[in-house]
Protein backbone atom coordinates (compact mmCIF):
# COMPACT_ATOMS: atom_id res chain seq x y z
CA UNK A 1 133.68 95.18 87.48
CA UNK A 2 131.70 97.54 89.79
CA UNK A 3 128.25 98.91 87.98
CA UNK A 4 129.95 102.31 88.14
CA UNK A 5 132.09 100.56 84.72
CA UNK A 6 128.75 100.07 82.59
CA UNK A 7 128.98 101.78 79.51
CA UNK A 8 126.44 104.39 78.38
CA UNK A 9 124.61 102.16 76.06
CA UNK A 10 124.40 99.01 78.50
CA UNK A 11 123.07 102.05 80.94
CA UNK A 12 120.43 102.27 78.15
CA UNK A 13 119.62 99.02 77.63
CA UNK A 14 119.38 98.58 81.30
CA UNK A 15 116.87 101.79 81.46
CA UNK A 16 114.74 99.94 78.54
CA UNK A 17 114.24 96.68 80.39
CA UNK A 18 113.53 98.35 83.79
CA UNK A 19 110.55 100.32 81.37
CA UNK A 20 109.62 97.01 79.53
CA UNK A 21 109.17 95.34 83.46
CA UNK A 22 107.39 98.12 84.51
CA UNK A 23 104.97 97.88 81.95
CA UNK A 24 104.67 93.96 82.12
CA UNK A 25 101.02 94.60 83.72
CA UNK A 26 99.96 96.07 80.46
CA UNK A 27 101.98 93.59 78.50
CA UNK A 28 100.12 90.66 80.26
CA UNK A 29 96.87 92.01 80.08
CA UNK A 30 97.31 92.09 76.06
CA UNK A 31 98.42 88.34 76.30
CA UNK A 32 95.54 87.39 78.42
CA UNK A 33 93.26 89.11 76.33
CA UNK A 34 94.57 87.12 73.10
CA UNK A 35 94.76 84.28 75.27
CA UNK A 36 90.53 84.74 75.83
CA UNK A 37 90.12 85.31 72.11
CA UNK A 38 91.63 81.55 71.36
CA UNK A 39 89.31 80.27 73.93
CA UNK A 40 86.35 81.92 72.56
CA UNK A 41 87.27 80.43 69.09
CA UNK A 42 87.82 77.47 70.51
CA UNK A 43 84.64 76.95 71.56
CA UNK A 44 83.06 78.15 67.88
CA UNK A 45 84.41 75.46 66.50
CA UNK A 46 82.77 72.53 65.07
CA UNK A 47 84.95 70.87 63.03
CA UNK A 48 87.43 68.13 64.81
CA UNK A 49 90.68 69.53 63.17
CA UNK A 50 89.75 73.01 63.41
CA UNK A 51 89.47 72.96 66.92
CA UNK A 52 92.38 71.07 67.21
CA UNK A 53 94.67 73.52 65.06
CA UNK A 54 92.85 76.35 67.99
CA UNK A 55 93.98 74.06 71.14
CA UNK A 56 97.77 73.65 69.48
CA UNK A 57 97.79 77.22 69.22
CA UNK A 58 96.73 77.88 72.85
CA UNK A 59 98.99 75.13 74.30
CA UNK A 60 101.66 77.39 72.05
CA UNK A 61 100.56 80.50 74.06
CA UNK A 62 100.89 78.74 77.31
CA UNK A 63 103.81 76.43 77.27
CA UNK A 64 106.35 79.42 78.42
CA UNK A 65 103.71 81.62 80.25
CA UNK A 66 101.19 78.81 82.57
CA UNK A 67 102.49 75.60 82.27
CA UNK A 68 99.17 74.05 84.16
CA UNK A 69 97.17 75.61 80.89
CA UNK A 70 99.80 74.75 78.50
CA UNK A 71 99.46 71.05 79.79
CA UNK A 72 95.75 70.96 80.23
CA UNK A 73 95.49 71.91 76.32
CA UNK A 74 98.28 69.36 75.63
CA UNK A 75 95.44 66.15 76.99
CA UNK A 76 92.60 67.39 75.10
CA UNK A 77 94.69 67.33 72.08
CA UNK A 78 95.72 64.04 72.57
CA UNK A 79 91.85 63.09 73.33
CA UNK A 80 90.76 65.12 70.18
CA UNK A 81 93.71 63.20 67.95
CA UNK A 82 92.65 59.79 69.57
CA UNK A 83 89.09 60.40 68.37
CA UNK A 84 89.34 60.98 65.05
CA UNK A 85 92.63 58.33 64.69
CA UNK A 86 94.93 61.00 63.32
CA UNK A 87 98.34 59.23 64.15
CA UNK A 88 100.59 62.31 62.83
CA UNK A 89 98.32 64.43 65.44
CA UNK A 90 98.27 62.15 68.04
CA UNK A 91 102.27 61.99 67.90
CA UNK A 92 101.94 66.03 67.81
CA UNK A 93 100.04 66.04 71.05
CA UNK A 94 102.32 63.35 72.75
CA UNK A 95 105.06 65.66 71.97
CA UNK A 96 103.65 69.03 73.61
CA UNK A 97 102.48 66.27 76.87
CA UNK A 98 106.37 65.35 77.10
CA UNK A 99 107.42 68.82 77.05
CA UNK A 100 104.85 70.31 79.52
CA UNK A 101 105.44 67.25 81.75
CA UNK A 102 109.50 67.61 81.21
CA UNK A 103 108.70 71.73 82.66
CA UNK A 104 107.08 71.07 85.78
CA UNK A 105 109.28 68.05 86.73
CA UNK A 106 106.64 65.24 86.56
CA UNK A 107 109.92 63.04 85.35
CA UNK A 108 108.21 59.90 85.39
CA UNK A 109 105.37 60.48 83.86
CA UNK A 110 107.68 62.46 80.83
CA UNK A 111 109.72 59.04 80.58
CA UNK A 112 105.99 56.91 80.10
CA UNK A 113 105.05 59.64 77.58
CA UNK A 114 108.39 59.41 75.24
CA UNK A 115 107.92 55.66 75.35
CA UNK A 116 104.83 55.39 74.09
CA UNK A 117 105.63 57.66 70.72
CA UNK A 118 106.08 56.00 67.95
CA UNK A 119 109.16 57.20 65.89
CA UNK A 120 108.42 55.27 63.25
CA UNK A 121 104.87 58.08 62.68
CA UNK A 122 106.87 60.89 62.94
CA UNK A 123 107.24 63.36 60.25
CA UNK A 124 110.70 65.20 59.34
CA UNK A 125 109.78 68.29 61.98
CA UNK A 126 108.13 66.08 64.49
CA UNK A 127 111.62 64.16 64.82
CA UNK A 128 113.62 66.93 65.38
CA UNK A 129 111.22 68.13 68.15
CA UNK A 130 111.15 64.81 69.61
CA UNK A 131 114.95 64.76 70.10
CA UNK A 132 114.69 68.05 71.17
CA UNK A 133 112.30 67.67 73.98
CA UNK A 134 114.19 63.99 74.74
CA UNK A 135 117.27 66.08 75.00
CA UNK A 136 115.53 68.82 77.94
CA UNK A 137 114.15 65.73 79.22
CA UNK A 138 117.01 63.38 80.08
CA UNK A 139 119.34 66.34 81.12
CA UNK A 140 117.05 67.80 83.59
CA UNK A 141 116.73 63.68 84.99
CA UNK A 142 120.93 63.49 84.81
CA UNK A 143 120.34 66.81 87.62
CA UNK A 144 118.27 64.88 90.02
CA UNK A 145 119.26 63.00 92.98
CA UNK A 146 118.50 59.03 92.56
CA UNK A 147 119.30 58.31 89.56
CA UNK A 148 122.38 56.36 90.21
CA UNK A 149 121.21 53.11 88.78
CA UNK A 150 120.33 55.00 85.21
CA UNK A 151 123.06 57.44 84.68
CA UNK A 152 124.42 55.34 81.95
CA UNK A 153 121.29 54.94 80.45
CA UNK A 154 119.95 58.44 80.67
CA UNK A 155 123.51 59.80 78.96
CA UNK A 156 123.42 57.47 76.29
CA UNK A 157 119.43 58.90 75.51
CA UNK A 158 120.64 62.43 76.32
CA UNK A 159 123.92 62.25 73.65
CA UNK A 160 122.38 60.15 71.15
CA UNK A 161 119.31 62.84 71.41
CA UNK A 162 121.66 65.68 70.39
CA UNK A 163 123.51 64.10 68.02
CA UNK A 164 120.22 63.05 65.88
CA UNK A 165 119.08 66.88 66.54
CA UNK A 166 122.12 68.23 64.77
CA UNK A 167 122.04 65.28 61.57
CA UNK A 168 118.28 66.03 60.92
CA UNK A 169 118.35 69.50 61.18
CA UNK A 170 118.88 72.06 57.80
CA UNK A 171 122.24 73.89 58.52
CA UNK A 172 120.92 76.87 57.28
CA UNK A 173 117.58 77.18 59.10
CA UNK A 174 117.13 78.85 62.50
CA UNK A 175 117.07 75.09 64.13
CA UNK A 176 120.32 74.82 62.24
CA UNK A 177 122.09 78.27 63.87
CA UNK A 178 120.72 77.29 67.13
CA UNK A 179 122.15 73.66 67.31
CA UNK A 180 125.51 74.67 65.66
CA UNK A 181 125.87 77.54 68.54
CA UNK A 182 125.18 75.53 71.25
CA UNK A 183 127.95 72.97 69.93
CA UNK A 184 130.17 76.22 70.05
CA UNK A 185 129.41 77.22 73.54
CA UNK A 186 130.37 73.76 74.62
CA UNK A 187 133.53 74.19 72.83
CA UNK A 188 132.60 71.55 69.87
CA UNK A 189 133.02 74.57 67.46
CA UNK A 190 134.14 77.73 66.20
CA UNK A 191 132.25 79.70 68.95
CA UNK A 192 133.69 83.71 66.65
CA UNK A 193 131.46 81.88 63.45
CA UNK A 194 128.30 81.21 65.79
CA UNK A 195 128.59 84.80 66.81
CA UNK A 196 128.79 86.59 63.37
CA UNK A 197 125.93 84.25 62.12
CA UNK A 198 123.73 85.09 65.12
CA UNK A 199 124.35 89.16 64.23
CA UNK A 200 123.85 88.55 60.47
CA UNK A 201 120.31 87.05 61.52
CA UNK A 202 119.16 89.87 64.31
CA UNK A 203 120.03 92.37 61.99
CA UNK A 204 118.92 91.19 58.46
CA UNK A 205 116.45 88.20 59.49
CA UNK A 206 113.24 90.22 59.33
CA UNK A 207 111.22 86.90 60.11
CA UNK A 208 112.83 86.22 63.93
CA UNK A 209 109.80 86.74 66.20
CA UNK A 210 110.52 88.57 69.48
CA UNK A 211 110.85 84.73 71.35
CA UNK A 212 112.86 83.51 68.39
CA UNK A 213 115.54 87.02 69.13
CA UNK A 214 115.35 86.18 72.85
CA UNK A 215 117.15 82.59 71.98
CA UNK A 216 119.82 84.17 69.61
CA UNK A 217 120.71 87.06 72.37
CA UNK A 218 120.63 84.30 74.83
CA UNK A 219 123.01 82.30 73.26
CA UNK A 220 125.00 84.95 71.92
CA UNK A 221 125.83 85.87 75.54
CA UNK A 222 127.21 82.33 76.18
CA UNK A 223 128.96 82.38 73.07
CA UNK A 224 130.52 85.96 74.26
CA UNK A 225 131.49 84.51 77.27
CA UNK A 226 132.86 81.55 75.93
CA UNK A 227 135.61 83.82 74.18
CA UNK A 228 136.33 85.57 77.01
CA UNK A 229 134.07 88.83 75.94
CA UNK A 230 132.58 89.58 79.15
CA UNK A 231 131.17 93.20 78.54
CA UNK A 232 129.58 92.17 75.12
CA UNK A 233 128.03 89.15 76.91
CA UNK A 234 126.18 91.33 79.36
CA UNK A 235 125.29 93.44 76.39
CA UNK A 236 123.46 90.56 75.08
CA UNK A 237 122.03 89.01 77.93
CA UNK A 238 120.24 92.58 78.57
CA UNK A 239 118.77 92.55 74.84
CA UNK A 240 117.60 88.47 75.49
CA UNK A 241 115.89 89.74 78.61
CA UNK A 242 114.36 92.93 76.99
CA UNK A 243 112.62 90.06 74.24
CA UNK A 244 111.38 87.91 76.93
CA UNK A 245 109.79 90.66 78.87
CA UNK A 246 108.00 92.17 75.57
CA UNK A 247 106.86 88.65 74.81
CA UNK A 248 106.03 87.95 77.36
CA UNK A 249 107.02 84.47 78.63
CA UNK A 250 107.55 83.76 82.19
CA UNK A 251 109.77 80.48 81.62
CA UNK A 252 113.01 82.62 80.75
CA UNK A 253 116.54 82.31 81.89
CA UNK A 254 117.79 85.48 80.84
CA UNK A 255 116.62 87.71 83.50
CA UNK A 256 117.99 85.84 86.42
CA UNK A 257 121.58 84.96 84.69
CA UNK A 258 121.99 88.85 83.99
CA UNK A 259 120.80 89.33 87.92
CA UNK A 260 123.87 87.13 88.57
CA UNK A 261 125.87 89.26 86.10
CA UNK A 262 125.00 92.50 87.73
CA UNK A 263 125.54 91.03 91.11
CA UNK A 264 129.10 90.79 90.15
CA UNK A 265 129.26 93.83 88.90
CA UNK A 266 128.24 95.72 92.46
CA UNK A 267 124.87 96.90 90.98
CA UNK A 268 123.56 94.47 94.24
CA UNK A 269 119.55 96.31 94.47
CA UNK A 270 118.97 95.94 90.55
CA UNK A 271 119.79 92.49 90.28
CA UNK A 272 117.85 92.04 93.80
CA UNK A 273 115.09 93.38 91.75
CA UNK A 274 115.83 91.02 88.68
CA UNK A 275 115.56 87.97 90.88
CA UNK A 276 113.08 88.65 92.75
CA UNK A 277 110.81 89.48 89.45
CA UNK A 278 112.12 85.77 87.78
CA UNK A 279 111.07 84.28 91.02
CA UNK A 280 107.42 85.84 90.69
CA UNK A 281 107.11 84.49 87.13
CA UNK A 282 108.86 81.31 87.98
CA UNK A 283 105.68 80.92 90.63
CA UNK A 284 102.76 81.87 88.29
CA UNK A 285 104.29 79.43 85.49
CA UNK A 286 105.39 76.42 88.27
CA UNK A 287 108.39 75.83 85.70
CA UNK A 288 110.36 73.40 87.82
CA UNK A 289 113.72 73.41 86.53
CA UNK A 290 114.10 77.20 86.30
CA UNK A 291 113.22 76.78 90.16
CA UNK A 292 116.38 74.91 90.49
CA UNK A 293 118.86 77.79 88.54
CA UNK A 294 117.25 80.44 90.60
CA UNK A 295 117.53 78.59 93.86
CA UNK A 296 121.76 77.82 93.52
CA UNK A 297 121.71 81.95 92.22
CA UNK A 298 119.29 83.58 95.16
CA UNK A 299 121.25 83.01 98.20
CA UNK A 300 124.42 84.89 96.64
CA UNK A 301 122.66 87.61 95.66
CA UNK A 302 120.40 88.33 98.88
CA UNK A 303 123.81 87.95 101.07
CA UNK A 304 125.04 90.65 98.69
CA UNK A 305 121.82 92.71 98.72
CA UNK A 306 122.03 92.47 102.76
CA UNK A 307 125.38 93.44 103.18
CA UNK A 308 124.84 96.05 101.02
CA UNK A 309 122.51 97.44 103.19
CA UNK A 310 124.58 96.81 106.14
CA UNK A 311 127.52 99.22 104.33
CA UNK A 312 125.08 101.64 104.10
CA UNK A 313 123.43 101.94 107.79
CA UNK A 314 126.72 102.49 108.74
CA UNK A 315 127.78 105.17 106.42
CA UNK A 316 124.14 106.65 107.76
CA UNK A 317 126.06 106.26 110.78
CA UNK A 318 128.99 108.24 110.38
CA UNK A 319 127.39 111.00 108.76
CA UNK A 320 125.07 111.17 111.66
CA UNK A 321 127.96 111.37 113.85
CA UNK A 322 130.47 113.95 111.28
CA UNK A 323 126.73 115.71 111.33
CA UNK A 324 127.03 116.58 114.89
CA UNK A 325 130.44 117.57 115.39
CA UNK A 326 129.61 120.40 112.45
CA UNK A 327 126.99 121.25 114.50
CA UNK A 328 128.79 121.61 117.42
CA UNK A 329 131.38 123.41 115.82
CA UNK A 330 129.33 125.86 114.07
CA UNK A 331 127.43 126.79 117.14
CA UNK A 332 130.86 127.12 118.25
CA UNK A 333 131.68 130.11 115.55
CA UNK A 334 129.10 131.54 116.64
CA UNK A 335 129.49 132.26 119.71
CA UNK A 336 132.90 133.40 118.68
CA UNK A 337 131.53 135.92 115.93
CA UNK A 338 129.20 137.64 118.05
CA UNK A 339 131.33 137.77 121.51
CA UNK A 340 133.43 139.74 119.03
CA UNK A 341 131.16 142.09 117.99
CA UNK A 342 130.44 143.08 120.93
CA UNK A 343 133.86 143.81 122.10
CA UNK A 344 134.41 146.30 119.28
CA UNK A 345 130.81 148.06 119.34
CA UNK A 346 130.86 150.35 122.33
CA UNK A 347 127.50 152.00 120.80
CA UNK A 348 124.62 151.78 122.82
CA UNK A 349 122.90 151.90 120.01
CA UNK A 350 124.51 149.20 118.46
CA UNK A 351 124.34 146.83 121.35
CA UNK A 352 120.80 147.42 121.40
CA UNK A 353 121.11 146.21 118.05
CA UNK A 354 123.66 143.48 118.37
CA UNK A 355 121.54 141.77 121.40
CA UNK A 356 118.57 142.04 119.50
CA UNK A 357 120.14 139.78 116.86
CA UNK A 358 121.44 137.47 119.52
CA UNK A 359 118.40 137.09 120.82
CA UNK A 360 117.08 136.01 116.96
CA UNK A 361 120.24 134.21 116.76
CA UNK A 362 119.36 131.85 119.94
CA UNK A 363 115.87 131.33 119.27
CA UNK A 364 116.46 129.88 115.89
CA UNK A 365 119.85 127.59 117.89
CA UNK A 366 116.79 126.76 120.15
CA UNK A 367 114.52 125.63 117.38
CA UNK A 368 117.32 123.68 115.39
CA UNK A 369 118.29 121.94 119.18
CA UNK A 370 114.38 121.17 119.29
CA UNK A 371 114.69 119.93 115.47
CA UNK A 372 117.74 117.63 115.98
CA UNK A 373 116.26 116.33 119.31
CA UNK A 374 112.98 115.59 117.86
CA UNK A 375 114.51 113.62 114.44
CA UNK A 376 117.36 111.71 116.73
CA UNK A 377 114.52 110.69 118.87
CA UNK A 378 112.58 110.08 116.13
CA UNK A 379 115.64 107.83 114.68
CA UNK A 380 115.93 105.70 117.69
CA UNK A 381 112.67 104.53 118.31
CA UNK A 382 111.91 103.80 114.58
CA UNK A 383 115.68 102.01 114.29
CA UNK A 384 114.21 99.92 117.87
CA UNK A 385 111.09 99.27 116.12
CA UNK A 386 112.88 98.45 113.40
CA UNK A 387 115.16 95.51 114.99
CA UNK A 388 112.04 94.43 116.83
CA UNK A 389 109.89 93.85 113.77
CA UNK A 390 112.93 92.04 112.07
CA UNK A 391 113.49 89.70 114.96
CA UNK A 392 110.01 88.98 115.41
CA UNK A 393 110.00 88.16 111.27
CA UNK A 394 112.94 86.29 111.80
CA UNK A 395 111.56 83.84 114.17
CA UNK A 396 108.36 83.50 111.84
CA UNK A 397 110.16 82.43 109.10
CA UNK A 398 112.34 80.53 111.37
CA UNK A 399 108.79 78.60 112.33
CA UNK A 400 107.64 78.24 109.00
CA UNK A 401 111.47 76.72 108.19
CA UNK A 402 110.77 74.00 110.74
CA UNK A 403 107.37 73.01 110.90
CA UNK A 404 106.82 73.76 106.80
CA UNK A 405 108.25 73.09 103.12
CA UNK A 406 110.35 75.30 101.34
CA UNK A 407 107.51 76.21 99.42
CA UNK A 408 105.73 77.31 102.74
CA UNK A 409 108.88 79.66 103.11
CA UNK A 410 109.06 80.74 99.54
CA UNK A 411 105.53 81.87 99.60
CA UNK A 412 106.38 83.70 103.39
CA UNK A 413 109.19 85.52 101.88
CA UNK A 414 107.43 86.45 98.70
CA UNK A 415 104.24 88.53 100.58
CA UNK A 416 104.53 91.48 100.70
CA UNK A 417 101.97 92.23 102.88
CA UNK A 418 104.62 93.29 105.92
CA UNK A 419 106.71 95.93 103.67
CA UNK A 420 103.21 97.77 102.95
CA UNK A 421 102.59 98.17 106.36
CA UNK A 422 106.15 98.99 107.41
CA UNK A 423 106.12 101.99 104.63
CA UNK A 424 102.38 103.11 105.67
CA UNK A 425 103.64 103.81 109.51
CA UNK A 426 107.25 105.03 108.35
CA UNK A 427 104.85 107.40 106.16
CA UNK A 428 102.93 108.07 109.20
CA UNK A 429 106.21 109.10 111.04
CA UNK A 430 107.49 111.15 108.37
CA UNK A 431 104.22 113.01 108.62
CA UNK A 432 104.59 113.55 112.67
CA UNK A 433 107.82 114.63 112.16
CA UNK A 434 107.75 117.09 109.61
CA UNK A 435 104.41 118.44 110.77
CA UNK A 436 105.73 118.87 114.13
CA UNK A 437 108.28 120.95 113.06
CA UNK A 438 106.64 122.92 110.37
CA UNK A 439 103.33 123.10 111.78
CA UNK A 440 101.62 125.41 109.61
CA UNK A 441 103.30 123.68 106.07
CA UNK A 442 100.37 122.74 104.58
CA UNK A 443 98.84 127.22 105.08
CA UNK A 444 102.03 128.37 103.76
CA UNK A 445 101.51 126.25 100.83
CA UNK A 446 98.16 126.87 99.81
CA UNK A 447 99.03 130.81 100.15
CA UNK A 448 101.59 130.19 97.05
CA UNK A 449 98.98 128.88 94.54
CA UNK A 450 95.39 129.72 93.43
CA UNK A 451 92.42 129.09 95.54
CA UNK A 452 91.18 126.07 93.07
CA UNK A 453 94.57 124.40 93.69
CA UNK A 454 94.54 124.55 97.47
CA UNK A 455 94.84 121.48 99.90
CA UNK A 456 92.27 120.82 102.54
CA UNK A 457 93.34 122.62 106.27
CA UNK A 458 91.09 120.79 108.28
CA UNK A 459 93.07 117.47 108.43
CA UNK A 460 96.65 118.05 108.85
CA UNK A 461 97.94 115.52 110.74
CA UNK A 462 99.06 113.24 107.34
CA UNK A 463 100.19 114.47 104.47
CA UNK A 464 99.10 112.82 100.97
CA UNK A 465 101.33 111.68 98.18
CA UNK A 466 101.56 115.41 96.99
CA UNK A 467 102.19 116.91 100.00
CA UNK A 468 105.45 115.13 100.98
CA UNK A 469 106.50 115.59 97.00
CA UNK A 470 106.64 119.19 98.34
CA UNK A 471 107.75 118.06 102.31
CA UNK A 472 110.49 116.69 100.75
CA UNK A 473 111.88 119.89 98.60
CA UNK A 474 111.15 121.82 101.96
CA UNK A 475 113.69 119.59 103.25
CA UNK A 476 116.01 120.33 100.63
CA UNK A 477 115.59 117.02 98.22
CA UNK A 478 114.81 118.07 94.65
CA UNK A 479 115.60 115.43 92.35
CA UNK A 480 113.20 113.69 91.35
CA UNK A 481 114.75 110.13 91.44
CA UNK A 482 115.66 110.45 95.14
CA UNK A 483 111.72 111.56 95.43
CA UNK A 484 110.01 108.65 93.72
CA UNK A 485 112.09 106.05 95.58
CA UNK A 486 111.09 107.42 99.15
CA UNK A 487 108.02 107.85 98.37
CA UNK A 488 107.78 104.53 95.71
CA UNK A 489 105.97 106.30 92.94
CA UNK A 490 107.39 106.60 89.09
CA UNK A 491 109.48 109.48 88.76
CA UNK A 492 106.75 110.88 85.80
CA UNK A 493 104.26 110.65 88.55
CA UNK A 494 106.56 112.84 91.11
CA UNK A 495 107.23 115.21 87.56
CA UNK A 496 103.60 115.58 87.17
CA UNK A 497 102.99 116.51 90.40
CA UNK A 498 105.62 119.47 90.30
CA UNK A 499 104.32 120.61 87.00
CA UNK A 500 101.00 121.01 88.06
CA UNK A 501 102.16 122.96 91.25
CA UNK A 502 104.17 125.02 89.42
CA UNK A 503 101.35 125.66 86.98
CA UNK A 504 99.03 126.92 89.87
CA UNK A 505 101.67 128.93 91.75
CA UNK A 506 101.04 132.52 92.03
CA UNK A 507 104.51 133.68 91.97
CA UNK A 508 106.57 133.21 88.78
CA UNK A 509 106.57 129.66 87.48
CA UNK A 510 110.95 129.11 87.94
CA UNK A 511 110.61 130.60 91.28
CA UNK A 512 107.47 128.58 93.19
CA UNK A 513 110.10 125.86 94.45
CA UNK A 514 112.05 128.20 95.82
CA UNK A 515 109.28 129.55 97.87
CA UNK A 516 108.82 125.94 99.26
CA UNK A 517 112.10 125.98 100.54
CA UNK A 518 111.59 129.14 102.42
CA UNK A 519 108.21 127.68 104.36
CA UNK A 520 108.84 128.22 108.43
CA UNK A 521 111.37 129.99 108.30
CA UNK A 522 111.66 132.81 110.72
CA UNK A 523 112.23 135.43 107.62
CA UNK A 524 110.70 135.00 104.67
């Protein structure tokens, strides 16, 4: 299904995560701050137990968003338990060790940790998260190479693990939903119940945290999907990624599963986008078995995103090329039009008048043959540049590839320190260009608004953001979408912007753009 097939309210729900990621900074900055606020009462405290209940709530903060953190609060619960002999707590603490061990892939030191916990100490919840984090445990072990010699073993720990989950576990709690829909999803139940119970709870089960609603989407999708409901499945996964993002956890699956979903769907640059911001979060929270799912999804959808952009330097192409033979064609008519006129004007008068206007005619031919010539120009050497720089970045990361680790490469391919320099000299060259051809742009401007709201004259050889906001609707591009992606600004930034010059325009409000538009030309 091409992304074309979306329906209006995925559109929405798409539109609402792309605002939630956008405003992850924020988001992050609220966590971090609550984050400080644990650390600072951690440090108040000066009972034993209260500062333990303060570290269990910051390992709780951290086990999805840093695992590092998450793990270093993990040992000095377990030191804390050991002091005061608290077996209950110490089992608690060996518990959160497994589970931060299990997410970076430390798989050996995981294994040690679940065999030194005592079942026997465990209390009613501790049992069920003890099979729970056994479960993640031996699974992600089953996925790695060399472990031939303890498959059996491993799937015995792995089944027997889920199968002591679902006995201990109330039916009707969220533990319970959670267990009974993954059965489903494997086929080990009715998969149409799981589904109706999971919408009874997200819309009447006012106690779900955000975290807690990312699960149910999440699994809802799978469920969808397992029925053969594809578009309700990417409905889902959308709303699971929306919770994760508004958490915010870093450790998520949803986002890079719906980048897969989209990639299918031919909506190639958004789920580019989706990857690429999993892969970011994957790297700050060094959660090693996410690394694996995204690393089996990437290279599919980066040979989509590149072919992509392959289909669409050559369409560039062919309008270049359907661009000139117009042009041809209409210097062509004109020629025609005016050789005319002057066969049927015998005035002298009106010859005067008619070569007059040919004159006009081929000065302004002139200056659009001095226009084209300067932007094909301008087009070659930046496409030349262009292959240079890539070929030269290819062989770097071809160097990193053989003398490095993957890591080395992922870190290479993550900076981003080569596509802000590429757009500061393609800005650069859109500045030449336009200000060679409409050399007294920023004048013209300044004489349709007040004085207070005028641009500095005395530099004009590069234009700031504003400027090519109002460069560009010269050059005839007035939405505001198109506007904010050249120029890689929010589209209420680039709708600021033309408010405000609208507000200071001198002519009529509705009728300042229009003026833009009419900047150099030869009658205004």
């Amino acid at each position: 299904m091409s992304c074309g097939n979306v329906s209006r309210e995925d559109s929405e729900l798409l539109r609402r995560l792309d605002d939630s990621i956008a405003a992850r900074p924020a988001i992050e900055r609220r966590k971090e701050a609550d984050l400080l606020r644990l650390k600072t009462l951690s440090r108040s405290q000066h009972g034993d137990v209260a500062r333990y209940s303060v570290y269990d709530r910051l390992f709780a903060a951290y086990i999805n968003y840093e695992i590092d953190s998450a793990m270093h609060y993990a040992r000095l619960k377990l030191d804390l338990a050991r002091t005061f002999g608290n077996d209950s707590l110490v089992c608690d603490a060996l518990l959160d060790k497994m589970n931060a061990l299990s997410a970076t892939g430390v798989y050996v030191e995981a294994v040690d940790t679940y065999e030194a916990i005592d079942t026997t100490l465990l209390s009613a919840s501790q049992q069920w998260q003890y099979f729970n984090q056994s479960y993640g445990l031996f699974t992600a072990l089953l996925l790695q190479k060399g472990v031939a010699d303890n498959v059996d073993k491993y799937v015995e720990i792995r089944d027997l693990s889920r199968r002591r989950m679902y006995e201990i576990c109330d039916t009707a709690s969220l533990n319970g939903l959670f267990m009974t829909a993954t059965f489903a999803v494997d086929g080990e139940g009715d998969a149409h119940r799981s589904i109706a119970k999971i919408q009874h709870n997200l819309e009447h089960n006012d106690s779900l945290t955000i975290h807690n609603r990312a699960i149910l989407y999440y699994i809802q999708s799978h469920l969808y999907t397992t029925v053969g409901d594809d578009d309700r499945a990417f409905s889902a996964m959308i709303n699971s990624a929306i919770c994760d993002i508004s958490t915010p956890v870093r450790e998520h699956r949803s986002l890079y599963e719906l980048a897969a979903m989209l990639c299918r769907r031919g909506d190639i640059e958004r789920a580019y986008r989706y990857i690429d911001t999993s892969l970011d979060d994957l790297f700050k929270t060094k959660a090693h078995m996410q690394m694996q799912s995204i690393e089996e999804i990437m290279p599919t959808i980066a040979g989509a995103y590149q072919a992509k952009k392959e289909n669409d330097q050559r369409r560039v192409n062919i309008l270049l090329v359907l661009f000139s033979v117009v042009s041809v064609l209409a210097v062509g008519a004109c020629y025609f039009v005016y050789r005319e006129k002057r066969k049927v004007d015998a005035s002298r008068r009106v010859l005067e008048e008619i070569n007059e206007r040919l004159s006009l005619a081929n000065a302004r031919l002139k200056e659009s043959d001095q226009v084209k010539e300067l932007y094909v120009g301008q087009y070659i050497n930046m496409c030349s540049s262009y292959l240079s720089r890539v070929d030269k970045y290819r062989t770097h990361l071809l160097g990193i590839a053989r003398s490095k680790s993957v890591d080395a490469l992922l870190t290479a391919l993550k900076s981003r320190s080569s596509v802000g320099s590429e757009l500061q000299d393609f800005y650069q060259s859109f500045d030449d260009s336009f200000l060679a051809i409409y050399p007294n742009f920023v004048h013209e401007l300044n004489m349709l608004i007040v004085e207070e709201s005028r641009f500095d004259e005395v530099d004009c050889k590069t234009l700031n953001t504003e400027l090519r906001v109002f460069a560009l609707i010269r050059l005839g591009i007035t939405d505001s979408t198109k506007i904010a992606e050249f120029l890689r600004r929010s589209v209420s930034t680039i709708y600021n912007y033309r408010v405000k010059m609208r507000n200071s325009a001198l002519c009529q409000r509705d009728q300042f753009e229009e003026k833009v538009k009419l900047i150099g030309k030869t009658e205004l």
